[in-house]
C-alpha atoms as a PDB file:
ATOM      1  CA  UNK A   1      77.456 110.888 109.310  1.00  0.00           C
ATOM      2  CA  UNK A   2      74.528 110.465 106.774  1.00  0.00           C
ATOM      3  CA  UNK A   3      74.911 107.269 104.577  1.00  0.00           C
ATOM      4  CA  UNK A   4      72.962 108.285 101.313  1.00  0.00           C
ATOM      5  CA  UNK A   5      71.461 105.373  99.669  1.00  0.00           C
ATOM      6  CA  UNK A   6      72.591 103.781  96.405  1.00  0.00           C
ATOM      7  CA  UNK A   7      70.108 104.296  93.352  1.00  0.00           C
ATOM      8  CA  UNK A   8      67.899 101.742  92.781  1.00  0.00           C
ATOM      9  CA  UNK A   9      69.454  98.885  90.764  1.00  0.00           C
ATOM     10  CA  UNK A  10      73.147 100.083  91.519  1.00  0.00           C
ATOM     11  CA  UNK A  11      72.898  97.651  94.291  1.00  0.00           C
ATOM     12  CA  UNK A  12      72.229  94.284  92.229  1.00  0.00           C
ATOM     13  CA  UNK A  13      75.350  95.471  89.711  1.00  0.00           C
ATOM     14  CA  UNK A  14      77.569  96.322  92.828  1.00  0.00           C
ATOM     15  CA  UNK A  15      76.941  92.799  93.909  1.00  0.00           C
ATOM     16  CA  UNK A  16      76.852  91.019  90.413  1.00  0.00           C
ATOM     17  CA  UNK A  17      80.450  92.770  90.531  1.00  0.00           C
ATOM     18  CA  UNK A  18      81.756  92.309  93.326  1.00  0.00           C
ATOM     19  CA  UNK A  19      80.535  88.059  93.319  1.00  0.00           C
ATOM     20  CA  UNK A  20      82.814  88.159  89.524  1.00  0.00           C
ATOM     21  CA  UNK A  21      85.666  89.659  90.700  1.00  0.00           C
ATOM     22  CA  UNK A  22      85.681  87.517  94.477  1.00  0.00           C
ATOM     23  CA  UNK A  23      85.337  83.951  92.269  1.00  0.00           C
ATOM     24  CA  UNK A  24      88.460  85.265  89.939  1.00  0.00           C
ATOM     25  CA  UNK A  25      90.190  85.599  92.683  1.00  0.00           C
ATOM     26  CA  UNK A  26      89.382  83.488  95.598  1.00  0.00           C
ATOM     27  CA  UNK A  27      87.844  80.455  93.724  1.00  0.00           C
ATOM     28  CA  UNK A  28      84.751  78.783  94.452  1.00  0.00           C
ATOM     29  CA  UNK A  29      85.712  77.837  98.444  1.00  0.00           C
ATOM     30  CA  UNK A  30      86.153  81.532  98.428  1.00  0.00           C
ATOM     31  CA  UNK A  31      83.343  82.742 100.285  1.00  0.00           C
ATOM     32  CA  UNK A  32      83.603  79.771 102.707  1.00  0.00           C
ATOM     33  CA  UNK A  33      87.905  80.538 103.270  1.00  0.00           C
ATOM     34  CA  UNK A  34      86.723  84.511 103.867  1.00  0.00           C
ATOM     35  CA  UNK A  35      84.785  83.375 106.870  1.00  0.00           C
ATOM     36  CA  UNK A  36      86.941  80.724 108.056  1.00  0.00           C
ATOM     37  CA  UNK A  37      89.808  83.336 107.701  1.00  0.00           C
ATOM     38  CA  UNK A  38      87.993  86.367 109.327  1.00  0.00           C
ATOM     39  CA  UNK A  39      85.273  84.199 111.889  1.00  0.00           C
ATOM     40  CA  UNK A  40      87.533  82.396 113.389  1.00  0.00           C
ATOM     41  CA  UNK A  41      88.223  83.403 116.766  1.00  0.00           C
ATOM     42  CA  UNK A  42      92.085  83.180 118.198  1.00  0.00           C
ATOM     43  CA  UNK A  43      95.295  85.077 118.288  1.00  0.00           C
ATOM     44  CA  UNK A  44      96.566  86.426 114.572  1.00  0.00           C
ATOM     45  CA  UNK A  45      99.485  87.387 112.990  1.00  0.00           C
ATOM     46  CA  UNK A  46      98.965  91.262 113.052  1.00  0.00           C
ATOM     47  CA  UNK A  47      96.793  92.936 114.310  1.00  0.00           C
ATOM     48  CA  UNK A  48      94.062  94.972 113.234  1.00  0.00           C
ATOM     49  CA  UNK A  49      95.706  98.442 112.922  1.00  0.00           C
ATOM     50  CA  UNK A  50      98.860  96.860 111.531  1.00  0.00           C
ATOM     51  CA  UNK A  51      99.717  98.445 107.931  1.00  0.00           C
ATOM     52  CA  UNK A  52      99.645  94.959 106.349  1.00  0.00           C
ATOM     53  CA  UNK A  53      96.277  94.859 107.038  1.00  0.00           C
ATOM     54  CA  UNK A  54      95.722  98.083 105.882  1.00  0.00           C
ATOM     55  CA  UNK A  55      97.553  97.170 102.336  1.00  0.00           C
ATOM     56  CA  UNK A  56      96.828  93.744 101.736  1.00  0.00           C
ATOM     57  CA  UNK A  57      92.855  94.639 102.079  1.00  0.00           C
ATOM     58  CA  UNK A  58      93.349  97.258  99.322  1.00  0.00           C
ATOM     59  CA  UNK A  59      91.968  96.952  96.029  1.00  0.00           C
ATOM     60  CA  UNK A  60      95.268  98.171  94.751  1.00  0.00           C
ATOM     61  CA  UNK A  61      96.570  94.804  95.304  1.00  0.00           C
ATOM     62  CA  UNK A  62      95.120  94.109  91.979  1.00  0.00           C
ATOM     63  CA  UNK A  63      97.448  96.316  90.420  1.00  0.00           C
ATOM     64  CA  UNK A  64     100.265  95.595  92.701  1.00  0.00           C
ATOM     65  CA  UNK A  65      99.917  91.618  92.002  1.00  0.00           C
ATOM     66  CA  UNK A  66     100.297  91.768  88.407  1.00  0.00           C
ATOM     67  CA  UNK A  67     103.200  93.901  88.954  1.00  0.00           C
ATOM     68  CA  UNK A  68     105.219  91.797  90.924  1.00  0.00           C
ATOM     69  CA  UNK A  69     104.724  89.049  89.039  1.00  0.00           C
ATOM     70  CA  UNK A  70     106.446  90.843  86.176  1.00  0.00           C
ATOM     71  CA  UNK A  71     108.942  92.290  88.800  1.00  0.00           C
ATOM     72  CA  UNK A  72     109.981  88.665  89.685  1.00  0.00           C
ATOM     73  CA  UNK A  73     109.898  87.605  86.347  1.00  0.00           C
ATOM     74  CA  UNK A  74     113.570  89.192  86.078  1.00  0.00           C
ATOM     75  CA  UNK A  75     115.075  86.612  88.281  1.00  0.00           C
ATOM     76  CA  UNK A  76     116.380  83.634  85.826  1.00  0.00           C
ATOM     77  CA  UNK A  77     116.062  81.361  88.370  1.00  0.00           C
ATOM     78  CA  UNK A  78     113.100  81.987  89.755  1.00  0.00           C
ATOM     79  CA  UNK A  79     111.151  82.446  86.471  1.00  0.00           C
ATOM     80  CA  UNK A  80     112.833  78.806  85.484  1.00  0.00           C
ATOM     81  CA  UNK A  81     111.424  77.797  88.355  1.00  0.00           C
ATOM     82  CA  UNK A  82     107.331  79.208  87.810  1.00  0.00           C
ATOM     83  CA  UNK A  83     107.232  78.559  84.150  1.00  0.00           C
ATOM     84  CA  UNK A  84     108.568  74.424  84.946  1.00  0.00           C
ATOM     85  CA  UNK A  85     106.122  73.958  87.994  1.00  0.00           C
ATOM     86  CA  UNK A  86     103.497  77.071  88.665  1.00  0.00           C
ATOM     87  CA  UNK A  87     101.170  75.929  86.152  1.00  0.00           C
ATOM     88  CA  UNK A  88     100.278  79.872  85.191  1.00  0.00           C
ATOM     89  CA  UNK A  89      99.880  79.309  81.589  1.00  0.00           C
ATOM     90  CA  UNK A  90      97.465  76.304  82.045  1.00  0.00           C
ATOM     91  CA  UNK A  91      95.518  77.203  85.376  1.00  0.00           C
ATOM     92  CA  UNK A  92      96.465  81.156  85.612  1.00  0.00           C
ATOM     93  CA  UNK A  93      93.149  81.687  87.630  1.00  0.00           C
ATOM     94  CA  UNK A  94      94.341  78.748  90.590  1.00  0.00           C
ATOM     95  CA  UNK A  95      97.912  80.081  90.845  1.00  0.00           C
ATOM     96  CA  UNK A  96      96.181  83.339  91.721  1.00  0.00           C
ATOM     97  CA  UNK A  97      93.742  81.901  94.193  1.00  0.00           C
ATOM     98  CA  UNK A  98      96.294  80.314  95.843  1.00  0.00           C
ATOM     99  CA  UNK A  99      98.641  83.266  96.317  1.00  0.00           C
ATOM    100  CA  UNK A 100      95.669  85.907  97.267  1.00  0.00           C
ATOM    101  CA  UNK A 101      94.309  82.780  99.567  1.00  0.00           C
ATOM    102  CA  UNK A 102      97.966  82.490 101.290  1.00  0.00           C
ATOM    103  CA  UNK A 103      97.807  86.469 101.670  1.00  0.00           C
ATOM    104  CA  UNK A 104      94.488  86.175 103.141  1.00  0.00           C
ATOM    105  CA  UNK A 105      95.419  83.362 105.629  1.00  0.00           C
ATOM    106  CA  UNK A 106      98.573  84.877 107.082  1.00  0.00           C
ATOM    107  CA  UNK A 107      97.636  88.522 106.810  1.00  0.00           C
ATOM    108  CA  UNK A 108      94.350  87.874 108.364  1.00  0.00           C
ATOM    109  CA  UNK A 109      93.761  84.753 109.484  1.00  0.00           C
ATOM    110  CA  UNK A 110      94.074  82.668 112.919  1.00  0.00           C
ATOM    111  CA  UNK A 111      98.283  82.144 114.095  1.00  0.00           C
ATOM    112  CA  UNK A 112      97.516  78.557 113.500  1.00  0.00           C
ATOM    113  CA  UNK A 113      95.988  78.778 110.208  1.00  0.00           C
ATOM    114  CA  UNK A 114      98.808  81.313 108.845  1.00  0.00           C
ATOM    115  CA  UNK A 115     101.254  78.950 109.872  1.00  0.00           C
ATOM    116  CA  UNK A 116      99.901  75.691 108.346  1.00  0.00           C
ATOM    117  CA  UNK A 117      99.674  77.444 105.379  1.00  0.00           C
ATOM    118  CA  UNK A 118     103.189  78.896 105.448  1.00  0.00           C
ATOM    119  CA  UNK A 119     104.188  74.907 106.253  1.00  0.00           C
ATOM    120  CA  UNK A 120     102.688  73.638 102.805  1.00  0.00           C
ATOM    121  CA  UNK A 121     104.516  76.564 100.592  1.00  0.00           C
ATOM    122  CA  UNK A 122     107.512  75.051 102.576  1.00  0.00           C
ATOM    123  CA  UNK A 123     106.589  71.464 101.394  1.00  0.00           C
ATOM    124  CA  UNK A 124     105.783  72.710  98.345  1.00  0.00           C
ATOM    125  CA  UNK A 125     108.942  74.729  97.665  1.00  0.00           C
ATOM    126  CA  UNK A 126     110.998  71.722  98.709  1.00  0.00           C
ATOM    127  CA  UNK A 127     109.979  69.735  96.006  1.00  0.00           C
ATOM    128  CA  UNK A 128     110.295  72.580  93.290  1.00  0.00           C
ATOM    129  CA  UNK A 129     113.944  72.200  91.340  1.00  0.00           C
ATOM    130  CA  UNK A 130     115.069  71.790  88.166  1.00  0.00           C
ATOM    131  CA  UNK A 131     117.895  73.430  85.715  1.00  0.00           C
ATOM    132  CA  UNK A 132     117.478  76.776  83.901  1.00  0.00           C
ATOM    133  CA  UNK A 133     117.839  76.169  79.556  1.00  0.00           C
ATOM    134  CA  UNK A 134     121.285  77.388  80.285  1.00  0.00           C
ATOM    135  CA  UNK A 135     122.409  74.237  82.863  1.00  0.00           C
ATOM    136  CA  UNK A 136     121.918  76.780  85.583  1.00  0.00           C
ATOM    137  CA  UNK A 137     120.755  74.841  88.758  1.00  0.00           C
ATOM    138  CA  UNK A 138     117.693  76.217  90.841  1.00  0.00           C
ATOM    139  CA  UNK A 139     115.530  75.658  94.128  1.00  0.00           C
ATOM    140  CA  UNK A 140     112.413  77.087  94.797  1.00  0.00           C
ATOM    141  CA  UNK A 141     113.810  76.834  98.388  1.00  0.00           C
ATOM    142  CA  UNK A 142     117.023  78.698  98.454  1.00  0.00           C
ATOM    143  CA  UNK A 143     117.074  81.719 100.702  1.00  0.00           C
ATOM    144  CA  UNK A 144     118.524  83.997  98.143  1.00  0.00           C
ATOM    145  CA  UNK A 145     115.782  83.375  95.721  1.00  0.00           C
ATOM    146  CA  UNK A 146     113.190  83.568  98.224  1.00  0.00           C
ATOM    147  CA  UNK A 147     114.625  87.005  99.558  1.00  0.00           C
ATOM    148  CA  UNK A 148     114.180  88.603  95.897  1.00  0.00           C
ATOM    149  CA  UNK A 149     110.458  87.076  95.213  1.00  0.00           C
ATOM    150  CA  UNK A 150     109.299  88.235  98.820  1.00  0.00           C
ATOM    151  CA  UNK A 151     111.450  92.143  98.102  1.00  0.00           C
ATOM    152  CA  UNK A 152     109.951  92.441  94.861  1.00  0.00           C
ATOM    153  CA  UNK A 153     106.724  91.286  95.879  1.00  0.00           C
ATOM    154  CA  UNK A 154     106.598  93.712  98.794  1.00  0.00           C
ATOM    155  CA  UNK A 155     108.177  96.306  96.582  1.00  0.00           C
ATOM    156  CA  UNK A 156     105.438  96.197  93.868  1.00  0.00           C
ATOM    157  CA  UNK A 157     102.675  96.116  96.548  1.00  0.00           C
ATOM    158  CA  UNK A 158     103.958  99.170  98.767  1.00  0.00           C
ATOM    159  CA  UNK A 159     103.918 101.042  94.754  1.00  0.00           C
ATOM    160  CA  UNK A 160     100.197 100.151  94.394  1.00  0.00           C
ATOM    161  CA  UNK A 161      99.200 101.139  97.500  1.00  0.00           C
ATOM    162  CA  UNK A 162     101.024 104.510  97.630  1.00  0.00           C
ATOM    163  CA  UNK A 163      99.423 105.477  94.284  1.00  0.00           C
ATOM    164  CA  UNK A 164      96.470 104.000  94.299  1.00  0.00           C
ATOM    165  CA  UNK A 165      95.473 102.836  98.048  1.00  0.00           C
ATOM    166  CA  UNK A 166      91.920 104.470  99.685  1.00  0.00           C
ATOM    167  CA  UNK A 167      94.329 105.537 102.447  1.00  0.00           C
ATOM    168  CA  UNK A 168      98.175 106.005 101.638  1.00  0.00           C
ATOM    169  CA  UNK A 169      99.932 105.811 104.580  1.00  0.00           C
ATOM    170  CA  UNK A 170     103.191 108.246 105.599  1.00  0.00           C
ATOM    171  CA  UNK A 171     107.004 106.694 105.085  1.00  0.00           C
ATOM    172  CA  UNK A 172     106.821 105.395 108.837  1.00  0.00           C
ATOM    173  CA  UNK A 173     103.698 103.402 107.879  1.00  0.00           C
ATOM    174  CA  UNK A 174     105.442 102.158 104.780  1.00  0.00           C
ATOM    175  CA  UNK A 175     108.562 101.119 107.052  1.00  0.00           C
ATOM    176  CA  UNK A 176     106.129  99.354 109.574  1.00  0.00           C
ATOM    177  CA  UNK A 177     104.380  97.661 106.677  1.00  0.00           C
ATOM    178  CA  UNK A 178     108.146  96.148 105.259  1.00  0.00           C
ATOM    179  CA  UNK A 179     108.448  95.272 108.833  1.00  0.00           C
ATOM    180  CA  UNK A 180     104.563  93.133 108.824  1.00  0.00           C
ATOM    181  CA  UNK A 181     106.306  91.546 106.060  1.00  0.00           C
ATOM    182  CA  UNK A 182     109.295  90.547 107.132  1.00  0.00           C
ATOM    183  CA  UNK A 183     107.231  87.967 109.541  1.00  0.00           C
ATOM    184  CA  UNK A 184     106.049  86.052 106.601  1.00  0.00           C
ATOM    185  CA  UNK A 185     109.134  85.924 104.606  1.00  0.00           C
ATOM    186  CA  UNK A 186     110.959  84.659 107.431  1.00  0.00           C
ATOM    187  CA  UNK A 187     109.013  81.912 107.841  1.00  0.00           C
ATOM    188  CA  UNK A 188     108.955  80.943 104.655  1.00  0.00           C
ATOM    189  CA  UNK A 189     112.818  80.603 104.799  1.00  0.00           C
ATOM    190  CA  UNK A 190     113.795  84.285 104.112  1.00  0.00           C
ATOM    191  CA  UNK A 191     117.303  84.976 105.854  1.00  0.00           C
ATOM    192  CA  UNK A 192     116.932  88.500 107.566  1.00  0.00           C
ATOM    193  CA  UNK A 193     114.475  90.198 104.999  1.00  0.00           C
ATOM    194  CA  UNK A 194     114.024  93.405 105.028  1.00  0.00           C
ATOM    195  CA  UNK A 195     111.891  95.733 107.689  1.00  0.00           C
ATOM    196  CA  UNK A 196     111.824  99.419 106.482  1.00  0.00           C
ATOM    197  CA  UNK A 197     111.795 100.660 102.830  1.00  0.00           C
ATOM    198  CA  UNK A 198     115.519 101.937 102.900  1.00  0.00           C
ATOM    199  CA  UNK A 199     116.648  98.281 103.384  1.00  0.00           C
ATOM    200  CA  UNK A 200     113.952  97.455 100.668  1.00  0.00           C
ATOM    201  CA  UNK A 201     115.644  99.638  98.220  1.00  0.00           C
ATOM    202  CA  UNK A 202     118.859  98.244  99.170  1.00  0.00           C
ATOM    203  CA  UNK A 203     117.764  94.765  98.352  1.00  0.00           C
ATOM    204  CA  UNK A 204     116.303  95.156  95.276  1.00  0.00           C
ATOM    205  CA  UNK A 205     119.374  97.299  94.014  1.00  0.00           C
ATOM    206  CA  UNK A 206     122.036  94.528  95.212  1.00  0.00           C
ATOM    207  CA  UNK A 207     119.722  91.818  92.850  1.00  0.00           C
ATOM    208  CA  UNK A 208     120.428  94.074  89.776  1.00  0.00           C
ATOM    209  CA  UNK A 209     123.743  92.500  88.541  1.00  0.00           C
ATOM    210  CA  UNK A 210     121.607  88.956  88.278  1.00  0.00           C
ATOM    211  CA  UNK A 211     118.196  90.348  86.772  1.00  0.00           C
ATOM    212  CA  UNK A 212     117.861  89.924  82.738  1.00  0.00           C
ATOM    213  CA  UNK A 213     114.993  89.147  80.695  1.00  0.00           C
ATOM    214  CA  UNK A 214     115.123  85.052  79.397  1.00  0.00           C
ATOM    215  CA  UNK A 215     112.913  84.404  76.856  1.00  0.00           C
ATOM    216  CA  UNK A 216     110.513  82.896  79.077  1.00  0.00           C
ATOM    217  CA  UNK A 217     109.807  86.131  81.130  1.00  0.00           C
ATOM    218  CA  UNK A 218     109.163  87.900  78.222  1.00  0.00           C
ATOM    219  CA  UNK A 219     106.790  84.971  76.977  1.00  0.00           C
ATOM    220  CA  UNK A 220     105.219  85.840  80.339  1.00  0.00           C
ATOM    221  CA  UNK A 221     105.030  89.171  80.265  1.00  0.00           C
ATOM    222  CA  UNK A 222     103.222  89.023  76.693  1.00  0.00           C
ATOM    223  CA  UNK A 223     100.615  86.387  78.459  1.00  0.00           C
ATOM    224  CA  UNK A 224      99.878  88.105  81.331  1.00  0.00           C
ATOM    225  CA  UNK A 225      99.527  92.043  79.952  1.00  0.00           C
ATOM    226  CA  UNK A 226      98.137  91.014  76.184  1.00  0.00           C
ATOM    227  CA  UNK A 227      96.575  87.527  76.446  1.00  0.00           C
ATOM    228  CA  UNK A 228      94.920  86.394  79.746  1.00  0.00           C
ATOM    229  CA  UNK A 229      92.333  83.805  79.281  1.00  0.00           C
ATOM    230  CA  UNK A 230      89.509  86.200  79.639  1.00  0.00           C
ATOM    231  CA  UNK A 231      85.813  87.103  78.342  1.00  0.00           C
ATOM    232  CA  UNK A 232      86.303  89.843  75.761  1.00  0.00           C
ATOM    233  CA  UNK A 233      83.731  91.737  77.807  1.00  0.00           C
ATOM    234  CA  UNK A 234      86.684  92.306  80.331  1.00  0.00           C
ATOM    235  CA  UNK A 235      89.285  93.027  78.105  1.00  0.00           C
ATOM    236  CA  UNK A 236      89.151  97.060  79.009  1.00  0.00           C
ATOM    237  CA  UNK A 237      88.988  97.276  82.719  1.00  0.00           C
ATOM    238  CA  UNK A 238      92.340  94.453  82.564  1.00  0.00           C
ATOM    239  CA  UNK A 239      94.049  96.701  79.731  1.00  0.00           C
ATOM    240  CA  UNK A 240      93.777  99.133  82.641  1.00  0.00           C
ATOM    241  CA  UNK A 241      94.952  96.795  84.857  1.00  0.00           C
ATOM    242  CA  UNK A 242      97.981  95.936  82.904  1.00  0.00           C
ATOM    243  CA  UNK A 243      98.960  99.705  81.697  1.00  0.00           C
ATOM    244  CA  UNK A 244      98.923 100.473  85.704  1.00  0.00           C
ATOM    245  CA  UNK A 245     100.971  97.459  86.862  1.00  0.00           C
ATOM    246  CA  UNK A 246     103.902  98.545  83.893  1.00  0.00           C
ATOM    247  CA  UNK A 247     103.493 102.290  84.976  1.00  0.00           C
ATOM    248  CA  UNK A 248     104.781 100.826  88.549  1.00  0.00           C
ATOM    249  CA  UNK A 249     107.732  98.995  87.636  1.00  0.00           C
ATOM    250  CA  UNK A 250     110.705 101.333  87.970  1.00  0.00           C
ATOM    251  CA  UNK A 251     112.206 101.823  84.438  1.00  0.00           C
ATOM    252  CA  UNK A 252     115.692  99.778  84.471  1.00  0.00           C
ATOM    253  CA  UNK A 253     112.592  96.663  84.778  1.00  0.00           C
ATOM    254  CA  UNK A 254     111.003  97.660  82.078  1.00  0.00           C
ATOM    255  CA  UNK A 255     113.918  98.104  79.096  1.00  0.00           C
ATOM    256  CA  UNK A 256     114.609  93.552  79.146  1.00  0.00           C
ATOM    257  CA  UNK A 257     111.046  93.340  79.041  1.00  0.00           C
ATOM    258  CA  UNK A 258     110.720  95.035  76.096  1.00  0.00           C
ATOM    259  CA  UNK A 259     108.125  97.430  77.757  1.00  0.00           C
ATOM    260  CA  UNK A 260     107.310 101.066  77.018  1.00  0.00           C
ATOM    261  CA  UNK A 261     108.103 103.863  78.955  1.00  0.00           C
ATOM    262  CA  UNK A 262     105.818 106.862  78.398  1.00  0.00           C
ATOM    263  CA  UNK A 263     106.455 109.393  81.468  1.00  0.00           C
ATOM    264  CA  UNK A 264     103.791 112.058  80.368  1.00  0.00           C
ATOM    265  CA  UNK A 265     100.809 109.661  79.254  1.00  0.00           C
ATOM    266  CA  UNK A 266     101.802 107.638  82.790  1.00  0.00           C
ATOM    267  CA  UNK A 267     101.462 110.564  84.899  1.00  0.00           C
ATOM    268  CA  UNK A 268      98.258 111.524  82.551  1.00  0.00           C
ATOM    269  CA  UNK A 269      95.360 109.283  81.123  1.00  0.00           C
ATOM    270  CA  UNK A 270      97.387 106.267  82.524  1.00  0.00           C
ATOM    271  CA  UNK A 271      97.212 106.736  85.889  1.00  0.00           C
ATOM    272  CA  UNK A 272      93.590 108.568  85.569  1.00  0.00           C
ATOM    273  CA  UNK A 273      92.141 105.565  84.416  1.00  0.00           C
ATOM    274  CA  UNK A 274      93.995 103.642  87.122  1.00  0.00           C
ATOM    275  CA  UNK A 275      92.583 105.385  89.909  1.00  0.00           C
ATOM    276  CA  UNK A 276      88.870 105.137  88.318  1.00  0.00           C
ATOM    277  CA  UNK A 277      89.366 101.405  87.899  1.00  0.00           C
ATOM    278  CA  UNK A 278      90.845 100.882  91.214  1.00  0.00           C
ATOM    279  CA  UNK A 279      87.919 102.883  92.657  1.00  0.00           C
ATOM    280  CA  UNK A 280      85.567 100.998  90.883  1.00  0.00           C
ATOM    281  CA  UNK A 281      87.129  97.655  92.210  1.00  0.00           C
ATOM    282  CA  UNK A 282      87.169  98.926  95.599  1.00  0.00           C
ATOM    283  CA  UNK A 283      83.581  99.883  94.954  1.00  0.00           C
ATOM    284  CA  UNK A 284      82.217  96.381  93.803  1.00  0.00           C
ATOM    285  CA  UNK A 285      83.570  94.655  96.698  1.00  0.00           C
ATOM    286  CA  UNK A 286      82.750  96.620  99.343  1.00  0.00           C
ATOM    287  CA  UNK A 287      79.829  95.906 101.379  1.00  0.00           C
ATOM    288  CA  UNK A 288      76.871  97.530 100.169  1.00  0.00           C
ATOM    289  CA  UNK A 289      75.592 100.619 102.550  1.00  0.00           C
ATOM    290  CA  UNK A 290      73.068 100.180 105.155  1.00  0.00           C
ATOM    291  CA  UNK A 291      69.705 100.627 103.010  1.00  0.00           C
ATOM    292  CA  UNK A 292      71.264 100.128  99.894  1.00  0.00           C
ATOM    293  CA  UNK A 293      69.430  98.392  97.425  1.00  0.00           C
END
């Protein structure tokens, strides 16, 4: 195969990019974490043909990240629980390097390393509890909120990657990829999660009857999709972003959110644009081709 060589200059923007987008998202220990993750030599987790791998290194995680944070949002509980303790409105840029650094670790990293880090979400998640504005009482620790942030989570990033992964895979990779992730959220004190997408369904379906929108997920959902603390020069490519991740919530998630639900623009200039930017993503932070500039 003949690897054509980028045109001159392409090659300082691609990596100009791709550095932007890596420090938004890992942090400044970033680059040092990727090769601690990926260098280190021992046993892992999954390995390297296992569809977890294959989604979690996607760029449509981007997409699939914002959605499940409005996904989880839903919960009562759980959103009591992130807007007392996460920090997201303060420090929105470490929550996310945490989360995509605790994907990185225990999709890709060393055995050990995955499960040190799944020990300090433990710690952390034992200290996390509080009551809801209405006097309702919540853990971040209780299996039964744990088992809907790790479904919808999944749920939202099997969506991204089916639309909008470099390599979709068929429904018995999807199943073996709710399977990958059924080793996490067990350790992190998920009681028999789910391990093929018919279960997955299931899940999220039986969660229904609790799901409504509090005032604070919709406070949420107005900082994440219209007001994220970022350059005006970035604006665009996240309005993509954002239009995307609400095109992938199923539409009984949208209506308490007070989100719109456009099927034809969606399935049109939506989506469109959300390949493009996911392509462009993908591009930036990619290694550059042998002889590139």
């Amino acid at each position: 195969m003949v690897t054509c060589p980028e045109i001159p200059g392409l090659g300082a923007v691609r990596r100009r990019l791709g550095e932007e987008l890596f420090a938004r998202v890992a942090g400044p220990e970033g680059p040092a974490a990727r090769a601690r993750i990926h260098d280190t030599p021992g046993p892992r987790w999954f390995a390297p043909d296992r569809p977890i791998r294959t989604v979690h290194g996607d760029a449509s995680m981007f997409t699939g990240g914002l959605c499940a944070l409005l996904l989880q949002s839903l919960h009562p509980l759980a959103m009591a629980a992130v807007a007392a303790h996460s920090g997201y409105r303060g420090d929105p840029w470490g929550r996310l390097q945490r989360t995509s650094g605790f994907l990185a670790v225990t999709t890709f990293g060393t055995a050990a390393d995955a499960e040190r880090a799944v020990a300090q979400v433990r710690r952390i998640h034992a200290r996390v509890g509080g009551t809801t504005a209405d006097g309702e009482p919540y853990r971040a620790s209780d299996p039964h909120l744990l088992a809907w942030v790790h479904a919808a989570e999944v749920d939202s990033f099997l969506r991204a990657h089916r639309r909008y992964g470099a390599r979709p895979l068929d429904d018995a990779g999807y199943d073996a990829y709710v399977a990958d992730t059924a080793r996490v959220g067990a350790a992190l004190g998920v009681v028999d999660p789910p391990r093929d997408q018919a279960r997955l369904a299931a899940v999220l379906d039986a969660y229904r009857p609790e799901l409504r929108a509090t005032a604070q997920a919709r406070e949420a959902a107005r900082f994440l999709l219209l007001t994220p603390p970022l350059p005006w020069a970035a604006r665009p490519g996240y309005a993509v972003l954002a239009a995307n991740a609400v095109a992938l919530l199923p539409v009984w998630a949208r209506v308490p959110l007070r989100l719109p639900y456009l099927p034809v623009t969606e399935a049109t200039g939506v989506r469109w644009a959300g390949q493009g930017l996911t392509r462009a993503i993908r591009w930036a932070m990619a290694p550059p081709p042998a002889g590139g500039a």
